[in-house]
Protein backbone atom coordinates (compact mmCIF):
# COMPACT_ATOMS: atom_id res chain seq x y z
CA UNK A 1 -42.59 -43.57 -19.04
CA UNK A 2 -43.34 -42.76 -15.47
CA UNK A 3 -46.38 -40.18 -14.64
CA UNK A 4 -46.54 -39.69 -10.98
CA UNK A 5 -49.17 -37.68 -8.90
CA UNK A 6 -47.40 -34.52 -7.50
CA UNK A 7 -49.98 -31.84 -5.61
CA UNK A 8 -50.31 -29.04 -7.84
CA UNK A 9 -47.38 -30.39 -10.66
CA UNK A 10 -48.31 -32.43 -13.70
CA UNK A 11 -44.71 -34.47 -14.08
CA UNK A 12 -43.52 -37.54 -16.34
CA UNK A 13 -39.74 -38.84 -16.78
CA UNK A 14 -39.07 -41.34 -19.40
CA UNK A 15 -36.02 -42.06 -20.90
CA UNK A 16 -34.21 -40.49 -24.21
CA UNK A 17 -32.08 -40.58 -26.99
CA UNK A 18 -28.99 -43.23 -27.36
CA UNK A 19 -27.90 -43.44 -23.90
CA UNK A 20 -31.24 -43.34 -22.48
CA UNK A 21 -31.04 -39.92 -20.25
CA UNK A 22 -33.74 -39.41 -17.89
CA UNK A 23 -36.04 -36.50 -19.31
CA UNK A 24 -38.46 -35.11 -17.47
CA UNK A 25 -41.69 -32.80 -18.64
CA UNK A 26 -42.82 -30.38 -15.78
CA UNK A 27 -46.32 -28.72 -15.94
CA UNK A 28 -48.35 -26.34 -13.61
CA UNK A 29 -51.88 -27.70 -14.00
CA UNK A 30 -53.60 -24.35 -13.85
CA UNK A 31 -51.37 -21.95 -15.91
CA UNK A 32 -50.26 -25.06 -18.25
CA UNK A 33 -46.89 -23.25 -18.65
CA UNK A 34 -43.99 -26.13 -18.80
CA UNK A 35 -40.72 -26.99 -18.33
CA UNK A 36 -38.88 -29.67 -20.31
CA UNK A 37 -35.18 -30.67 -17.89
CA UNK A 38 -32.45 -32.96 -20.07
CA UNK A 39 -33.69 -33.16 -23.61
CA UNK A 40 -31.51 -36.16 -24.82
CA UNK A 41 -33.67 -37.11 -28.13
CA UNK A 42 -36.04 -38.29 -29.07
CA UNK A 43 -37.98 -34.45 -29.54
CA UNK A 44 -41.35 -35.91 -31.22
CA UNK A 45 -41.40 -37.83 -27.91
CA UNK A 46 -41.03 -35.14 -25.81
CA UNK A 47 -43.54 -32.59 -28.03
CA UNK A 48 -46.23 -35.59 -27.91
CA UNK A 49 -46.02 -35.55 -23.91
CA UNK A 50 -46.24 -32.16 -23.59
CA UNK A 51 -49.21 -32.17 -26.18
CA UNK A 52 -50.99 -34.68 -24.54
CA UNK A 53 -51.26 -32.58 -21.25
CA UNK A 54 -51.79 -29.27 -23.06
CA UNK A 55 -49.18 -27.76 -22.04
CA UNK A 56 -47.15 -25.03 -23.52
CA UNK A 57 -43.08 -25.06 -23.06
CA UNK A 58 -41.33 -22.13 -21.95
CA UNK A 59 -38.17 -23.20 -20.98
CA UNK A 60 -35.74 -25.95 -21.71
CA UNK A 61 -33.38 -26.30 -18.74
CA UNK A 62 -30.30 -28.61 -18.46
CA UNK A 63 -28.66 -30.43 -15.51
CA UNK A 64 -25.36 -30.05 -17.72
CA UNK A 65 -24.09 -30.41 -20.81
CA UNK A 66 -22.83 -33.84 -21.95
CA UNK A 67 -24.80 -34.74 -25.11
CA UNK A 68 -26.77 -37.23 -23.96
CA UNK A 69 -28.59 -34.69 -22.10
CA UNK A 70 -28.86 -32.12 -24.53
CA UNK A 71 -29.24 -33.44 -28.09
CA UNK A 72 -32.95 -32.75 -28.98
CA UNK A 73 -32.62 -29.00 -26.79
CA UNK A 74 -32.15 -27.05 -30.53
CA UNK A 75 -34.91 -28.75 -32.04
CA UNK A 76 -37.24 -28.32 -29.08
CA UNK A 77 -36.67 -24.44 -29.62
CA UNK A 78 -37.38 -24.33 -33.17
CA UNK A 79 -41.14 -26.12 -32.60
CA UNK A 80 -41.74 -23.99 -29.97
CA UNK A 81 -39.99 -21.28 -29.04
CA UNK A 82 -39.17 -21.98 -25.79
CA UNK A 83 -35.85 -20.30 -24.12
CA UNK A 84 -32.49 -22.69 -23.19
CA UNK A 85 -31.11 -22.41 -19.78
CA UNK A 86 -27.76 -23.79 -18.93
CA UNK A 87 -25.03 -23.25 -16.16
CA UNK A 88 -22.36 -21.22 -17.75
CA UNK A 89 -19.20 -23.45 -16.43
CA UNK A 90 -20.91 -25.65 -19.09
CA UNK A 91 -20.87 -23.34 -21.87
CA UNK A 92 -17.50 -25.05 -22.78
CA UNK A 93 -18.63 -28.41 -23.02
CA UNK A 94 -22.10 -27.16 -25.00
CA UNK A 95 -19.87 -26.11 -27.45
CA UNK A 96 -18.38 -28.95 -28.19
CA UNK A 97 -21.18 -31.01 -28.90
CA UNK A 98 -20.60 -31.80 -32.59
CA UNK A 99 -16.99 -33.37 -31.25
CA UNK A 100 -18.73 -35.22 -28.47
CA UNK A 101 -21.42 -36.72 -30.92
CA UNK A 102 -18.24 -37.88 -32.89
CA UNK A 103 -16.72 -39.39 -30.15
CA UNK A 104 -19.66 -41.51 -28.81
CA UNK A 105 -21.06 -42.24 -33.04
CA UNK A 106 -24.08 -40.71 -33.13
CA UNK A 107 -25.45 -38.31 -35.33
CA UNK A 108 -24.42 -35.02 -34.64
CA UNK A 109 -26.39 -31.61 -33.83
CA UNK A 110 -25.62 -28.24 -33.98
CA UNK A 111 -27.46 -26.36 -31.01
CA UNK A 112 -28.13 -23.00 -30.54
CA UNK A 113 -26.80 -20.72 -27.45
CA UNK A 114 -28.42 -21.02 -24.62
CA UNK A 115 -30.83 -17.71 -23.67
CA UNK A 116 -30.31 -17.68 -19.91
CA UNK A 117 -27.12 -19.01 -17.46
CA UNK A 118 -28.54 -20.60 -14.69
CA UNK A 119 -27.40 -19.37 -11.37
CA UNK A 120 -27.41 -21.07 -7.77
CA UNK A 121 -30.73 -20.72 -6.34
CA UNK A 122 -32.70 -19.63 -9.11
CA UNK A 123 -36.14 -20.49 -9.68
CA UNK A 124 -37.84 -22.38 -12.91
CA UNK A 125 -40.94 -20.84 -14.28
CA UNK A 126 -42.99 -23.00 -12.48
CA UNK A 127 -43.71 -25.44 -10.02
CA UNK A 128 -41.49 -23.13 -7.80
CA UNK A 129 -38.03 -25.23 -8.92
CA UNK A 130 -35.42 -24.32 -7.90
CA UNK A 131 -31.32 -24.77 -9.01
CA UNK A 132 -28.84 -26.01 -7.09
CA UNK A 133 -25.34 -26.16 -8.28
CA UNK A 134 -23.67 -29.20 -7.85
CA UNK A 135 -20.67 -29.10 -9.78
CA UNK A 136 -18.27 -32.26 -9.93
CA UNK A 137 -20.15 -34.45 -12.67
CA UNK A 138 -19.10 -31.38 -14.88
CA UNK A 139 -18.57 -27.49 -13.97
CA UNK A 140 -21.52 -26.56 -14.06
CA UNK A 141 -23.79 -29.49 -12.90
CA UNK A 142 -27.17 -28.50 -11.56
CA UNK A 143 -30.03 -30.75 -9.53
CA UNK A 144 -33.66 -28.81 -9.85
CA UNK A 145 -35.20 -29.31 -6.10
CA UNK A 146 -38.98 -28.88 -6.32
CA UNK A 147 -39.73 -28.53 -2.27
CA UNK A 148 -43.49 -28.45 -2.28
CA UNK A 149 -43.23 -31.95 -3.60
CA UNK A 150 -40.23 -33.42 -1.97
CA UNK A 151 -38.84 -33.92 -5.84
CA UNK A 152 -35.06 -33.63 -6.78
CA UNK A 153 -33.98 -33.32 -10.79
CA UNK A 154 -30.04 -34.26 -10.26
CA UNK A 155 -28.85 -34.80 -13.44
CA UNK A 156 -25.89 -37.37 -13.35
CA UNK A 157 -24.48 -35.81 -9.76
CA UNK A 158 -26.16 -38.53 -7.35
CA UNK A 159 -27.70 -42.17 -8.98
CA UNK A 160 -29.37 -45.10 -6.85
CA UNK A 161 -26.37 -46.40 -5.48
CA UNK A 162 -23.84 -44.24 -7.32
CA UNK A 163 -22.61 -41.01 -8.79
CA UNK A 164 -21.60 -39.46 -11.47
CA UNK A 165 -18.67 -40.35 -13.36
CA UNK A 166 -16.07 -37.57 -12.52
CA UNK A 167 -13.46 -39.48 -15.04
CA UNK A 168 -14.31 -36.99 -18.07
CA UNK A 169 -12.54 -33.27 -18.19
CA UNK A 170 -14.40 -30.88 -15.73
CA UNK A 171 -14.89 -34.06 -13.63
CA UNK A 172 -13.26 -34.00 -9.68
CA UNK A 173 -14.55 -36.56 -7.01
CA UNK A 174 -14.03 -34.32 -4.14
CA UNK A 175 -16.15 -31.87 -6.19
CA UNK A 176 -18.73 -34.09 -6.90
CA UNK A 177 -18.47 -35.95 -2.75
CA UNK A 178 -18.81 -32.36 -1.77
CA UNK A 179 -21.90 -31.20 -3.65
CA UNK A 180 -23.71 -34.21 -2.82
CA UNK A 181 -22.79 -34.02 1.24
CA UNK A 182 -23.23 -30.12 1.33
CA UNK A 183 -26.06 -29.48 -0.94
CA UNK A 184 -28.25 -32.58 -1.66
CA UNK A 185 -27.88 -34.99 1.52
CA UNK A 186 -29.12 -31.77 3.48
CA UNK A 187 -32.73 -32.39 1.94
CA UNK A 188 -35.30 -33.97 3.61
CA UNK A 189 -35.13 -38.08 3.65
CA UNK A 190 -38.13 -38.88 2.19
CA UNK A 191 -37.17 -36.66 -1.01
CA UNK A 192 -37.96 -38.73 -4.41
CA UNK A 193 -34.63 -38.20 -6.83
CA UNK A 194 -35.03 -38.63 -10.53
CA UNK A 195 -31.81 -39.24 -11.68
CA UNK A 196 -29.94 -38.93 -15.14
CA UNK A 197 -29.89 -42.44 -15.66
CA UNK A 198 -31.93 -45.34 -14.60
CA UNK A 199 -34.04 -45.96 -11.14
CA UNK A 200 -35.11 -43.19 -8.78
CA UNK A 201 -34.10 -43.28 -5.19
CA UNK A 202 -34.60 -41.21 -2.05
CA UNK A 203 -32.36 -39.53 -0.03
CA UNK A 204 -32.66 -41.31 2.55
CA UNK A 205 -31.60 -44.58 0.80
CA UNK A 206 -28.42 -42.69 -1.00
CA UNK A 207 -27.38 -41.52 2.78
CA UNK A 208 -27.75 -44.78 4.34
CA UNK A 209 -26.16 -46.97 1.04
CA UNK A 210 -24.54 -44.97 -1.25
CA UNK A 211 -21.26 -46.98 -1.25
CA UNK A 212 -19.68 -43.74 -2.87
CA UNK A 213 -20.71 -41.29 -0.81
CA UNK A 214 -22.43 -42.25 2.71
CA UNK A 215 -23.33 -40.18 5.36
């Protein structure tokens, strides 16, 4: 788990579930209103973080919709209430989430529809977030670009080093190349990136080294 100082956001990441997804709890210290981004499992983890900062989730938002970033999203919304946000270009792949548990063997969920369709340049409910969609991973891939603190959510678009596998259906490299040259690389350099799997990076290091897409 990795709690990081952020002026005016209370944020942790840790990883989730059977393939380890990047989740990450978002909280504005004053309001304590929260946002949980990639449930992938592990939801007793997730309610325990959120617990132990008071905070109180409204929303459960998702950079897409392959299971390992959405498996625990249904039973987040049952302890709590909270309301699921997902691109709609995803709705597809949401809905096949029992198949895609039996295709990777793990126990399968049955989720609930999300509440809201995330559009382009909408903002979270706190922390002034905002989405950016950065299709190519899947349809309707999102990153969450938090500007105050220089903080990108993107999913399984961009990794240290890498990108997102564009091999699956809904995948397309140019897609991907594109949303990552157009729409992330135009953020500032020194911008941290949580991404969907494994270390964080800056922009500045993916523009310089990403072997799959360099400046």
């Amino acid at each position: 788990m990795v709690e990081t100082e952020y002026p005016g956001m209370i944020f942790e990441t840790f990883p989730v579930g059977p393939l380890q997804c990047n989740c990450c709890v978002i909280g504005d210290p004053i309001t304590k209103k929260a946002v949980v981004i990639d449930p992938g499992g592990d939801a007793q983890k997730i309610l325990n973080t959120l617990k132990q900062h008071d905070l109180t989730l409204v929303d459960i938002v998702h950079t897409h919709a392959h299971l390992d970033h959405i498996l625990a999203a249904g039973e987040l919304k049952k302890a709590t209430g909270a309301d699921i946000h997902l691109h709609q270009e995803d709705k597809m792949l949401w809905d096949m989430v029992e198949h895609q548990c039996a295709r990777f063997n793990v126990p399968t969920v049955t989720l609930p529809d999300p509440d809201h369709w995330i559009q382009d340049d909408s903002h979270l409910s706190c922390c002034s977030g905002v989405a950016i969609h950065t299709p190519g991973h899947t349809p309707g891939s999102v990153s969450f670009w938090f500007e105050s603190q220089k903080l990108l959510v993107a999913g399984d678009t961009l990794f240290k080093r890498s990108v997102g596998r564009t091999d699956f259906p809904g995948g397309d490299f140019a897609t991907i190349e594109k949303s990552i040259r157009e729409r992330l690389y135009t953020l500032c350099d020194d911008a941290t990136v949580i991404t969907g799997h494994g270390p964080s990076t800056t922009i500045a290091g993916e523009r310089a080294e990403n072997p799959f897409v360099s400046d």
